[in-house]
PDB file of N, CA and C in Angstrom:
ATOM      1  N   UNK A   1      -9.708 -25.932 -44.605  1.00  0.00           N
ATOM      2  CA  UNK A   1      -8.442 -25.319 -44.237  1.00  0.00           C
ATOM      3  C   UNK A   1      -8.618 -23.814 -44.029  1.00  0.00           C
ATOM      4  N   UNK A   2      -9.180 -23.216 -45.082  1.00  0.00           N
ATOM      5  CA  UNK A   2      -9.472 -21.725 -44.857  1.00  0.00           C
ATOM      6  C   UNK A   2     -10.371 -21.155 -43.374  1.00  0.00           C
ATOM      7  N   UNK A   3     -11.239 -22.065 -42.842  1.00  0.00           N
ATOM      8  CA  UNK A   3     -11.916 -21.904 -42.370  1.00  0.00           C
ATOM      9  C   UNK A   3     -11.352 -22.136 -41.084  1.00  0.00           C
ATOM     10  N   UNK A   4     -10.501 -22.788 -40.714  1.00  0.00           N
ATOM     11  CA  UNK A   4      -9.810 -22.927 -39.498  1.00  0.00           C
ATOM     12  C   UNK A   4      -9.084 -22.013 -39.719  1.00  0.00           C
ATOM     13  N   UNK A   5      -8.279 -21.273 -40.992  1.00  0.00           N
ATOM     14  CA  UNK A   5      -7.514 -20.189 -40.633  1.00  0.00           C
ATOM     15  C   UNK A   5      -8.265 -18.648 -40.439  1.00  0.00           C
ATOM     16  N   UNK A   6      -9.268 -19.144 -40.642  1.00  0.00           N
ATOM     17  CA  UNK A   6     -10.447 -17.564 -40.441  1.00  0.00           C
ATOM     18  C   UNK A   6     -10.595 -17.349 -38.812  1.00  0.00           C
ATOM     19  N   UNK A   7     -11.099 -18.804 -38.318  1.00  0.00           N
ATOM     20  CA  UNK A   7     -10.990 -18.807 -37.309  1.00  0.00           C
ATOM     21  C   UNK A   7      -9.971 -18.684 -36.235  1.00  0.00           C
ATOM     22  N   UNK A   8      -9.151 -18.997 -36.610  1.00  0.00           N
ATOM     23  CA  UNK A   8      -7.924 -18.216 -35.743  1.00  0.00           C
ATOM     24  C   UNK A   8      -7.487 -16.923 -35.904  1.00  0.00           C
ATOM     25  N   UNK A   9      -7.751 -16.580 -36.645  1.00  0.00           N
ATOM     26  CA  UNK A   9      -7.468 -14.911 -37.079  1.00  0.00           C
ATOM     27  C   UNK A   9      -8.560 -14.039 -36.327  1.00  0.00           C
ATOM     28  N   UNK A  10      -9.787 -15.083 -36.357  1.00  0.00           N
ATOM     29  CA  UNK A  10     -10.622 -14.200 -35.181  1.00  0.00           C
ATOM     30  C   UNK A  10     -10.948 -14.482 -34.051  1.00  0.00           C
ATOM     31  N   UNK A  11      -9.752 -14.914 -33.651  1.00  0.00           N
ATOM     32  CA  UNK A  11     -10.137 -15.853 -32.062  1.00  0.00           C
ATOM     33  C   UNK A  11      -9.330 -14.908 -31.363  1.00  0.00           C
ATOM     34  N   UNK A  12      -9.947 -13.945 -30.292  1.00  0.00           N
ATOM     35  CA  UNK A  12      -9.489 -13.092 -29.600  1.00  0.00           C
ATOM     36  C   UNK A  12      -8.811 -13.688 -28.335  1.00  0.00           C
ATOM     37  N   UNK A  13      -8.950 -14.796 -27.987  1.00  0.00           N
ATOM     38  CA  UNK A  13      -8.556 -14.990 -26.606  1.00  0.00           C
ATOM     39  C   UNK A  13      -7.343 -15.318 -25.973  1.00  0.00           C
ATOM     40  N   UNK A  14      -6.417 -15.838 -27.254  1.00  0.00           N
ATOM     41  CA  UNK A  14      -5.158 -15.642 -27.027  1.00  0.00           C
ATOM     42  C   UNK A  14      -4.469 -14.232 -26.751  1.00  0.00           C
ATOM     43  N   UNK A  15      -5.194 -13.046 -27.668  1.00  0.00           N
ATOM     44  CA  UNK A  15      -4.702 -11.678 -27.275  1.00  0.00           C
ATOM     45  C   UNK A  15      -5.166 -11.154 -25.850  1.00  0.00           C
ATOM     46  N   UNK A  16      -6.007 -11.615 -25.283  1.00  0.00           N
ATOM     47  CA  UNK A  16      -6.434 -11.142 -23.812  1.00  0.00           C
ATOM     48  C   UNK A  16      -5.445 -11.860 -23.241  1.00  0.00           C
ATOM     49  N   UNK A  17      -5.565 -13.035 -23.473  1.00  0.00           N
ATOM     50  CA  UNK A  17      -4.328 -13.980 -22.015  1.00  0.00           C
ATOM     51  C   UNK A  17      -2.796 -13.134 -22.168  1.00  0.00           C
ATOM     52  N   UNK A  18      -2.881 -12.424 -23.511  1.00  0.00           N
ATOM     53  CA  UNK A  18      -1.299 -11.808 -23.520  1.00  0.00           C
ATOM     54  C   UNK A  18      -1.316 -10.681 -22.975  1.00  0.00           C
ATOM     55  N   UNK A  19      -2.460  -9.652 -23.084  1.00  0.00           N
ATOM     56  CA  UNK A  19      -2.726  -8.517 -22.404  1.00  0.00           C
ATOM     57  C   UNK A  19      -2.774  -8.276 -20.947  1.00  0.00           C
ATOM     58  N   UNK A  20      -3.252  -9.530 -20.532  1.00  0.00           N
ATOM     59  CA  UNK A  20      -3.016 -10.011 -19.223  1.00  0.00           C
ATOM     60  C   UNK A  20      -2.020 -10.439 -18.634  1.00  0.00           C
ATOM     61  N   UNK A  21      -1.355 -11.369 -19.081  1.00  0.00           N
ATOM     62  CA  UNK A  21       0.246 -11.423 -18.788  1.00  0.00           C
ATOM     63  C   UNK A  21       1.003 -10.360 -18.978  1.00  0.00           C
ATOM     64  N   UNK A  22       0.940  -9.267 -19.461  1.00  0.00           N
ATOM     65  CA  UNK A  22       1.962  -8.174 -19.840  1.00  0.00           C
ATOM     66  C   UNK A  22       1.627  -6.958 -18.559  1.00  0.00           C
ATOM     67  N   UNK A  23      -0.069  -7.361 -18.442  1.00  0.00           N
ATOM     68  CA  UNK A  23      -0.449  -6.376 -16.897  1.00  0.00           C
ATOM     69  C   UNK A  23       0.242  -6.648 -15.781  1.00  0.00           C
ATOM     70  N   UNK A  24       0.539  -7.965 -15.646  1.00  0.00           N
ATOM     71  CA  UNK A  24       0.366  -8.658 -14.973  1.00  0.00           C
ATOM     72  C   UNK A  24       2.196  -8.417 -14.303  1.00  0.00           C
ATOM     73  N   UNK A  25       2.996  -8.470 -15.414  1.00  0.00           N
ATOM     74  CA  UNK A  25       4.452  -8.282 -15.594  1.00  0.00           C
ATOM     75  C   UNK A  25       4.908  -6.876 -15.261  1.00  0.00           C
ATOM     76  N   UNK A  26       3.903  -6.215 -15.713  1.00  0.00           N
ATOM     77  CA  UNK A  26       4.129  -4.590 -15.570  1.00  0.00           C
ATOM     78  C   UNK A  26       3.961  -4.663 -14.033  1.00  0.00           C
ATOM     79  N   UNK A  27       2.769  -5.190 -13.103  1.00  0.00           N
ATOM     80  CA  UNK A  27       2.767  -5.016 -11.994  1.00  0.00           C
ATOM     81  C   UNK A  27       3.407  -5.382 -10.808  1.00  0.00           C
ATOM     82  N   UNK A  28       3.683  -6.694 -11.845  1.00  0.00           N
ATOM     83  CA  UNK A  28       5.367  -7.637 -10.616  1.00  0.00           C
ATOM     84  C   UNK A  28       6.431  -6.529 -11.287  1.00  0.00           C
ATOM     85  N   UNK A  29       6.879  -6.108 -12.062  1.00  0.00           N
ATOM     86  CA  UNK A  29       7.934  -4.922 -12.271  1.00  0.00           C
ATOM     87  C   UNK A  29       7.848  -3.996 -10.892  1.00  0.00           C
ATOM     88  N   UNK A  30       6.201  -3.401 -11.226  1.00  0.00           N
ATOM     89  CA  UNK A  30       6.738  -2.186 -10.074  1.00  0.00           C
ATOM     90  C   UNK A  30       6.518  -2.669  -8.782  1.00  0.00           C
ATOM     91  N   UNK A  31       6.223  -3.907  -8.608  1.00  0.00           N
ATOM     92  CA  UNK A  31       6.303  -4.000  -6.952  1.00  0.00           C
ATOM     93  C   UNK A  31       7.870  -4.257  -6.589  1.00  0.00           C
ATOM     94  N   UNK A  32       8.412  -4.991  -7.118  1.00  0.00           N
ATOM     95  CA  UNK A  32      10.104  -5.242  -7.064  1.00  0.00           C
ATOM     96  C   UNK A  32      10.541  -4.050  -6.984  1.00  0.00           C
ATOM     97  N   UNK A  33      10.334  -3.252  -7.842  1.00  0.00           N
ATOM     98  CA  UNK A  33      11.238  -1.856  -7.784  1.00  0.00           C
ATOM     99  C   UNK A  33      10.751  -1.009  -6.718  1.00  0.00           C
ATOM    100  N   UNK A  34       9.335  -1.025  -5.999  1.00  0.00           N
ATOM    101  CA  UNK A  34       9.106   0.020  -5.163  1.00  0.00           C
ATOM    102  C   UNK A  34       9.917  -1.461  -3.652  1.00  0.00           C
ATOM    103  N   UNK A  35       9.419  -2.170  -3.739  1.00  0.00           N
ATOM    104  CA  UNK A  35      10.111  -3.264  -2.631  1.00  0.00           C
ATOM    105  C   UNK A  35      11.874  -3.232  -2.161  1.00  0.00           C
ATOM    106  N   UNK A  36      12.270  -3.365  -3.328  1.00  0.00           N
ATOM    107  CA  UNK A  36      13.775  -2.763  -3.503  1.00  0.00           C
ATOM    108  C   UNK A  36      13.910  -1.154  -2.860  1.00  0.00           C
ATOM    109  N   UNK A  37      13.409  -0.360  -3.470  1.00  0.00           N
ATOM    110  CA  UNK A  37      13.991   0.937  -2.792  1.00  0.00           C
ATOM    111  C   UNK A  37      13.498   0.944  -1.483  1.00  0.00           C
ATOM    112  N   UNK A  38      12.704   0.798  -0.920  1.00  0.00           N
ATOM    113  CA  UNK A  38      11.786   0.927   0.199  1.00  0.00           C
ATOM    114  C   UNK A  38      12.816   0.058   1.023  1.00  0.00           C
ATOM    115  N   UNK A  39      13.160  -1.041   0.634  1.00  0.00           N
ATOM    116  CA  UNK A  39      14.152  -1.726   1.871  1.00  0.00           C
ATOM    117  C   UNK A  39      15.791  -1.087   1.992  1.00  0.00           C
ATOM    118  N   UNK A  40      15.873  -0.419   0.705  1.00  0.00           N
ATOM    119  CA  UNK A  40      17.207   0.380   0.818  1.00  0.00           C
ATOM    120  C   UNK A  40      17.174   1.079   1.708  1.00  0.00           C
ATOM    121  N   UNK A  41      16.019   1.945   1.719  1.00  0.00           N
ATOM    122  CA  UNK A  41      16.069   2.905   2.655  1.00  0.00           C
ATOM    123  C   UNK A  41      16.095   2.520   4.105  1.00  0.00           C
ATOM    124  N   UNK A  42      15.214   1.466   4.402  1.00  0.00           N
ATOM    125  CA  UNK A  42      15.136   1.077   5.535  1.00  0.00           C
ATOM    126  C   UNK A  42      16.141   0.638   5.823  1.00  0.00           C
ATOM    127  N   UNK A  43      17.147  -0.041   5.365  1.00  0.00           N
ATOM    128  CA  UNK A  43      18.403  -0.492   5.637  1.00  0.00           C
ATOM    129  C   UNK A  43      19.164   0.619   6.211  1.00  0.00           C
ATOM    130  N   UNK A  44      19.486   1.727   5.333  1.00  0.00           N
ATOM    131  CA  UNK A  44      20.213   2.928   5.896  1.00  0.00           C
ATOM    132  C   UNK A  44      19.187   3.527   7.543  1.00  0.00           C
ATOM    133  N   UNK A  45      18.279   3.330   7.392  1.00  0.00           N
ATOM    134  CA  UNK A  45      17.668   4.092   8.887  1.00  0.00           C
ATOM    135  C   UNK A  45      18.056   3.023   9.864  1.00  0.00           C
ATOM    136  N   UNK A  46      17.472   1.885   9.444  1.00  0.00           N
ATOM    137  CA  UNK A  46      18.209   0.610  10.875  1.00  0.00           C
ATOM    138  C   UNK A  46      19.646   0.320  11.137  1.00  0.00           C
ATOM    139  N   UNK A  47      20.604   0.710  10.169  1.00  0.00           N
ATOM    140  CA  UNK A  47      22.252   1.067  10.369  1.00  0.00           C
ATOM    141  C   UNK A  47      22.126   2.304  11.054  1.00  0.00           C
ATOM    142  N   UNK A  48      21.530   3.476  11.281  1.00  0.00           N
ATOM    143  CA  UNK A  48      21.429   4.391  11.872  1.00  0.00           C
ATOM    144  C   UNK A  48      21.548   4.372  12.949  1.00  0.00           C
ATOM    145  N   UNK A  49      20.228   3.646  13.228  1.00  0.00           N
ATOM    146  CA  UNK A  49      19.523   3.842  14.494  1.00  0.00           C
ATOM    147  C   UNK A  49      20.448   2.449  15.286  1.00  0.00           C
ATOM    148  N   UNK A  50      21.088   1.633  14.767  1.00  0.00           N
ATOM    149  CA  UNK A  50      21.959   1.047  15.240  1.00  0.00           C
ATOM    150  C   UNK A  50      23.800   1.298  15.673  1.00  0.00           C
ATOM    151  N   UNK A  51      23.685   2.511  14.598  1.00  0.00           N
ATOM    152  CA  UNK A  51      24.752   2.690  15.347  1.00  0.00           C
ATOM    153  C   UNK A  51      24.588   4.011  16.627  1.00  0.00           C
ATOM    154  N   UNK A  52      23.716   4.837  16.573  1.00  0.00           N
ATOM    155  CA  UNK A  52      23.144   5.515  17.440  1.00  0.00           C
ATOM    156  C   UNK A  52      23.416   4.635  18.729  1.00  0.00           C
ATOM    157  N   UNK A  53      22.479   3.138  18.541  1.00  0.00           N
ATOM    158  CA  UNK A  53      22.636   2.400  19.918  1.00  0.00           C
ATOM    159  C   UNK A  53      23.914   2.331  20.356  1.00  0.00           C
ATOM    160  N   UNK A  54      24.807   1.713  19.461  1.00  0.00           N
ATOM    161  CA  UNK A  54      26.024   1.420  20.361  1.00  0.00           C
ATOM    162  C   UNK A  54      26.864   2.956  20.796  1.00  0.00           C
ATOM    163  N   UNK A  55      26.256   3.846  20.361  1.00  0.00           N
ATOM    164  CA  UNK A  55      27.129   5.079  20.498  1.00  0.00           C
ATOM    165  C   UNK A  55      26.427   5.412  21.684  1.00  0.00           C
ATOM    166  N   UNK A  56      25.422   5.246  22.030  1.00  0.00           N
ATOM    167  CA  UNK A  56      24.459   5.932  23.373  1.00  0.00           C
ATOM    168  C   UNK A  56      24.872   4.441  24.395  1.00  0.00           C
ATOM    169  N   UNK A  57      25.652   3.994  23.969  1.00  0.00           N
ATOM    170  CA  UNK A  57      25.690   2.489  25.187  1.00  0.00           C
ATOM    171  C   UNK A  57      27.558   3.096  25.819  1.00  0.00           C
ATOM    172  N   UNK A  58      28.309   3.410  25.079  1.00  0.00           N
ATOM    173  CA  UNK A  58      29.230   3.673  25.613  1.00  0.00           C
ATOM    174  C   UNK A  58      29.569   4.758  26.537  1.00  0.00           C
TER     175      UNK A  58
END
């Protein structure tokens, strides 16, 4: 019994798969958030440049 609990106490590889999932989370975080603003913006320039069009059509 002790000896299986030694061994889990020193079994590192569950802490990497978590270290990895948490990289991993951190990096889907900032792509959403730079993806999100980046299309905000683009949204406001293509309402722009769209209403530009219909204003240069009349």
């Amino acid at each position: 019994m002790f000896g299986t609990v030694k061994r889990f106490v020193r079994d590192e590889r569950a802490a990497t798969s978590i270290e990895y999932a948490l990289i991993a989370a951190g990096i889907s975080i900032t792509i959403i958030v730079a993806v999100n603003t980046v299309g905000t913006s683009m949204k406001g320039r293509f309402e722009d440049v769209s209403n530009k069009l219909a204003t240069a059509g009349n």
